[in-house]
N, C-alpha and C. Protein backbone atom coordinates (compact mmCIF):
# COMPACT_ATOMS: atom_id res chain seq x y z
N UNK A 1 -9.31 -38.09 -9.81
CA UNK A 1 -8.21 -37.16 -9.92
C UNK A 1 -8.60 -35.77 -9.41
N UNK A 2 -10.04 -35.41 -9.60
CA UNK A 2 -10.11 -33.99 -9.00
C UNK A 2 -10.45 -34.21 -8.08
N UNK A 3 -10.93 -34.75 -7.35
CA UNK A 3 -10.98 -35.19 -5.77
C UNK A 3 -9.61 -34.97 -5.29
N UNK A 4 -8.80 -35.46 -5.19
CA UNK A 4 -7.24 -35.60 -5.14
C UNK A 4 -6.38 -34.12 -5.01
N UNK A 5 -7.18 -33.50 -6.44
CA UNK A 5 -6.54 -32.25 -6.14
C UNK A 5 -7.06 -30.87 -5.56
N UNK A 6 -8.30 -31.35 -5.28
CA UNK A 6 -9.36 -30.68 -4.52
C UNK A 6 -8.56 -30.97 -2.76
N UNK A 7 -8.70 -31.75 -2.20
CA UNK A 7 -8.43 -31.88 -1.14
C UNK A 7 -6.27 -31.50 -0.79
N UNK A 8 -5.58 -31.47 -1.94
CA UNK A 8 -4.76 -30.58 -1.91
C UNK A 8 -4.44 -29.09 -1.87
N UNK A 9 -5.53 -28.57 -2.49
CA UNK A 9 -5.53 -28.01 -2.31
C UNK A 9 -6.02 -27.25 -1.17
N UNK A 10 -6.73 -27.25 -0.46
CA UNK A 10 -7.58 -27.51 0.92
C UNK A 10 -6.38 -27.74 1.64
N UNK A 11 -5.83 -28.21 1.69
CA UNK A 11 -4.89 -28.64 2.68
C UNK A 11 -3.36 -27.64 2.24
N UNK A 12 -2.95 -27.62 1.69
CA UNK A 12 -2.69 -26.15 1.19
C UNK A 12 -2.76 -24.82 1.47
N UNK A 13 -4.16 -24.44 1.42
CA UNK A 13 -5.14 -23.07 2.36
C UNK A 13 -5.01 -23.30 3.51
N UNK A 14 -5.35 -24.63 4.00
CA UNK A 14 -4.86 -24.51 6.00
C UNK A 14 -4.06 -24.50 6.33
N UNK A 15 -2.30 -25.10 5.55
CA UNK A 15 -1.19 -24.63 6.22
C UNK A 15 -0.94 -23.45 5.53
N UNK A 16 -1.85 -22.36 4.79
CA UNK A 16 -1.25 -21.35 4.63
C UNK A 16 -0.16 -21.13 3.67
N UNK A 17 -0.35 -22.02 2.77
CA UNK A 17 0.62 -21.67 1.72
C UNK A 17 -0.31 -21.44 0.58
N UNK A 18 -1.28 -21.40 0.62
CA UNK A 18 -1.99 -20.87 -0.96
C UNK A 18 -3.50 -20.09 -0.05
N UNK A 19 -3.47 -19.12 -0.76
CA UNK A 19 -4.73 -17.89 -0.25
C UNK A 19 -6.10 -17.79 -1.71
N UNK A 20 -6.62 -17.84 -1.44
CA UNK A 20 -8.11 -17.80 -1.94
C UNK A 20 -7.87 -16.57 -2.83
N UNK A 21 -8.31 -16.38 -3.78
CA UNK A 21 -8.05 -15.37 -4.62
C UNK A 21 -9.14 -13.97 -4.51
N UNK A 22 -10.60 -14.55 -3.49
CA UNK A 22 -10.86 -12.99 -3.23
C UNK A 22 -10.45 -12.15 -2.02
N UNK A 23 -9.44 -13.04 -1.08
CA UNK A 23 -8.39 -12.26 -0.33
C UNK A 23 -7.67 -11.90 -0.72
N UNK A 24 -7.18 -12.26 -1.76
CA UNK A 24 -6.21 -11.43 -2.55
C UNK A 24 -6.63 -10.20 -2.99
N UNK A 25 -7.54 -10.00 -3.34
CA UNK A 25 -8.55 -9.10 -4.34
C UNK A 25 -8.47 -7.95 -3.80
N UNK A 26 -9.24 -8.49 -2.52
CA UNK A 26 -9.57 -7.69 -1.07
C UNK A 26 -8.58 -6.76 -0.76
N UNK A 27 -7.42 -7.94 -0.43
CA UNK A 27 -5.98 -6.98 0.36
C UNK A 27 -5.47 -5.82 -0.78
N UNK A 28 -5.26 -6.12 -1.87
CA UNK A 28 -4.76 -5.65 -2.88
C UNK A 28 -6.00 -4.21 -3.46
N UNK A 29 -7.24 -4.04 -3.36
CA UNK A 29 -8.16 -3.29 -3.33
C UNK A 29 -7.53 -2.43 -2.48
N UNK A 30 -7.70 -2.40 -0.93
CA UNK A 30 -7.86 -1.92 0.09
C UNK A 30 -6.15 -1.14 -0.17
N UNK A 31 -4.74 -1.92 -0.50
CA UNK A 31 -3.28 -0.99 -0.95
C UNK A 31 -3.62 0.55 -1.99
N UNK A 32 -4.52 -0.61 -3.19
CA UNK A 32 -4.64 0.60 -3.76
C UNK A 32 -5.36 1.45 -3.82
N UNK A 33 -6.74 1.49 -3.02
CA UNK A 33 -7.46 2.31 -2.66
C UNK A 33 -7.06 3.70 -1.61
N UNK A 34 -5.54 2.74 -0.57
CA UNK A 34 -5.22 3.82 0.05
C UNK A 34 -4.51 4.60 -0.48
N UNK A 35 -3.94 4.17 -1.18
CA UNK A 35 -2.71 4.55 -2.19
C UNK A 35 -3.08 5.73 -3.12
N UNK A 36 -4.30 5.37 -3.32
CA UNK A 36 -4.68 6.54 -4.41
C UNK A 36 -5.60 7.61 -3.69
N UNK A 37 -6.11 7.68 -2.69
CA UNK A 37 -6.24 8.28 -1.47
C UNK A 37 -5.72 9.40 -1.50
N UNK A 38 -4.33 8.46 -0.54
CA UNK A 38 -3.16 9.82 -0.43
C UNK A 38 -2.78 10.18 -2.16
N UNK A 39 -2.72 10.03 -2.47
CA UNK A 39 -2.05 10.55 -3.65
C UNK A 39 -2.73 11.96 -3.88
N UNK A 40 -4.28 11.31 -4.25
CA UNK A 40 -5.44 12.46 -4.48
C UNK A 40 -5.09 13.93 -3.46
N UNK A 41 -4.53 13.32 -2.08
CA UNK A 41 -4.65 14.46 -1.07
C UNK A 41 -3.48 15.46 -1.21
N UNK A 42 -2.47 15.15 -2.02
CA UNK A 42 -1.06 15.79 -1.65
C UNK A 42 -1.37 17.09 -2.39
N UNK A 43 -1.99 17.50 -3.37
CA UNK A 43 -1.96 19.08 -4.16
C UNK A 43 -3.21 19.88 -3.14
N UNK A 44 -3.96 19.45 -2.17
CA UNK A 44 -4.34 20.26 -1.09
C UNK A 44 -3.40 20.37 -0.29
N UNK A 45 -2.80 19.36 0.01
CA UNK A 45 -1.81 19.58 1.89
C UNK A 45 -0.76 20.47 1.22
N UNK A 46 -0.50 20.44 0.07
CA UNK A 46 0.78 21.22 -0.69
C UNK A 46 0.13 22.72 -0.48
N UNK A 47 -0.72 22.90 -1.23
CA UNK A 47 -1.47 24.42 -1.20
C UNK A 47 -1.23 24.79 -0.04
N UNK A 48 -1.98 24.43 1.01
CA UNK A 48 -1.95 24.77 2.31
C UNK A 48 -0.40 24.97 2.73
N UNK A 49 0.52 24.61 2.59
CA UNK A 49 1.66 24.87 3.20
C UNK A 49 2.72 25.62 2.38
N UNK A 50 2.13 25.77 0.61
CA UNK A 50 3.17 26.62 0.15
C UNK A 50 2.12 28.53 -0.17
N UNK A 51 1.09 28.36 0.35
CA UNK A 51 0.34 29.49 0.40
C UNK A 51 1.55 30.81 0.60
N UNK A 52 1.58 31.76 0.48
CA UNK A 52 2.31 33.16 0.35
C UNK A 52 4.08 32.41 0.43
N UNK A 53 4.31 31.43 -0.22
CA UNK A 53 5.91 31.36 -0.96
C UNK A 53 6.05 32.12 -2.17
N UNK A 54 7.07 32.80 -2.41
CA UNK A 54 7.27 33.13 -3.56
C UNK A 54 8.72 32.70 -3.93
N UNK A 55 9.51 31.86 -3.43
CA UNK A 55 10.47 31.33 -3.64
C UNK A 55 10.44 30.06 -4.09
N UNK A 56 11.19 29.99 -5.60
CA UNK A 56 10.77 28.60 -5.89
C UNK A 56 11.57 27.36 -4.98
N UNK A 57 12.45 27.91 -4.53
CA UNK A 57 12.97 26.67 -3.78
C UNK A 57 12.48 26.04 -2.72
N UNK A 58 12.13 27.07 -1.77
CA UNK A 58 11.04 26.53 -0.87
C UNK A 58 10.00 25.59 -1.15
N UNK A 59 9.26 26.27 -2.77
CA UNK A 59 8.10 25.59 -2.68
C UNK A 59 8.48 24.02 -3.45
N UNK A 60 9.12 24.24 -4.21
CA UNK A 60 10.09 22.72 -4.87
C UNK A 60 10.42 21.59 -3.29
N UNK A 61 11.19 22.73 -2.08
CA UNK A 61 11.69 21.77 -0.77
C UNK A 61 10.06 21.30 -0.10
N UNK A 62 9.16 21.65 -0.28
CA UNK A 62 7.96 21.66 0.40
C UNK A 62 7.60 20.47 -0.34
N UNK A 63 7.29 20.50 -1.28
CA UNK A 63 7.09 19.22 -2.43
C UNK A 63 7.20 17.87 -2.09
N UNK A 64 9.22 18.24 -2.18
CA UNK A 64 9.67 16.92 -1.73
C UNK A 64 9.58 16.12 -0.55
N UNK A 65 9.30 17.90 0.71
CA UNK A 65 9.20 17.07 2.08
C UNK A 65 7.95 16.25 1.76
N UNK A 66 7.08 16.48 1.47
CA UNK A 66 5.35 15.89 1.16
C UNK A 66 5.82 14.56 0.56
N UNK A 67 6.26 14.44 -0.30
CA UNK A 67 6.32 13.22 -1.35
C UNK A 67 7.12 12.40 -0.66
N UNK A 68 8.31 12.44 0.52
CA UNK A 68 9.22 11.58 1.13
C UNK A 68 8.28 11.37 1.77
N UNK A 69 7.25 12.27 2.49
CA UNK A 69 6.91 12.01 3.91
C UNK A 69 5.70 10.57 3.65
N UNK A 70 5.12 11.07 2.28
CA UNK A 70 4.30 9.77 1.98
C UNK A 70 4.83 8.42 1.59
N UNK A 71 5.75 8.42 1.06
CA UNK A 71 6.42 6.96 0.93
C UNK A 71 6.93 6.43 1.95
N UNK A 72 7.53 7.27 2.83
CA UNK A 72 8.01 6.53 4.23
C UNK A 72 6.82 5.66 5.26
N UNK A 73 5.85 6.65 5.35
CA UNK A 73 4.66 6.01 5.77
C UNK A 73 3.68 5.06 5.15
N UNK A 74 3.65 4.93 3.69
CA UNK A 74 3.13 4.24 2.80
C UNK A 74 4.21 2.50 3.50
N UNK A 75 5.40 2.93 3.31
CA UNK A 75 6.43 1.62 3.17
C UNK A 75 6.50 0.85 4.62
N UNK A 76 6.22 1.70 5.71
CA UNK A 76 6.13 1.26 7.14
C UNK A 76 5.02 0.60 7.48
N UNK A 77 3.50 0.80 6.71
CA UNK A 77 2.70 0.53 6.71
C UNK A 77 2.42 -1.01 6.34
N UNK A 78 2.75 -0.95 4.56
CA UNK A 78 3.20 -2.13 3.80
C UNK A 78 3.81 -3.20 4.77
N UNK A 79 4.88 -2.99 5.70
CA UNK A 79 5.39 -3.86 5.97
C UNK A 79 4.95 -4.93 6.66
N UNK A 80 3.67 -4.23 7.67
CA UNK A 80 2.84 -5.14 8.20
C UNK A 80 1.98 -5.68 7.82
N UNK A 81 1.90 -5.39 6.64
CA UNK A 81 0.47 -6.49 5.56
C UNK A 81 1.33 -7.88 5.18
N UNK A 82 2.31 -7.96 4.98
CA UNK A 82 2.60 -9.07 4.29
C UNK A 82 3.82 -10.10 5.41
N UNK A 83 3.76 -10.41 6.60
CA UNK A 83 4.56 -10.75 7.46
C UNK A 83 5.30 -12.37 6.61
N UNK A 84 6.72 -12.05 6.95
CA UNK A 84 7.56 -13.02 6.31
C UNK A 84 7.25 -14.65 6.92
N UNK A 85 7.10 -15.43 6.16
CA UNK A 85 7.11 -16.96 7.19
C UNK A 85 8.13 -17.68 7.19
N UNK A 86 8.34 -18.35 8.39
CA UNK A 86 9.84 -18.95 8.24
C UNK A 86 9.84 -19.96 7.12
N UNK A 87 10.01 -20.04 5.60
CA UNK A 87 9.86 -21.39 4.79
C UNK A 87 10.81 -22.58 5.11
């Protein structure tokens, strides 16, 4: 019986419907490693660009441009890690 489901599984991994769990590990490391990356970086790139504001709105609009600008690129990115298969 584990013979049986040994070689299902195997066969499984080569058409690509079941992934090894330290590729998983791997891919999923490497999201959130970048992820927390940028995150870490945004209260420098912020400094740098709200330096001599004294308007809070500006520096609130500065914020948000930063925080859209990372999810858009975060989500464009994403998209090519995980390519759809025709099931």
């Amino acid at each position: 019986m584990a013979r049986a489901e040994t070689e299902e599984l195997r066969a499984a991994e080569l058409k690509r419907k079941l992934h090894r769990t330290e590729d998983i590990e791997f891919i999923f490391t490497n999201i959130f490693t970048s992820i927390r990356s940028k995150l870490l970086a945004i209260p420098s790139r912020l400094t740098r660009l709200i330096i001599g504001k004294t308007v809070f709105q500006e520096i609130y609009d500065e914020g948000g441009r930063e925080s859209t600008t990372f999810g858009s690129r975060w989500a464009s990115r994403r998209a090519g890690l995980f390519p759809r298969n025709n099931l």
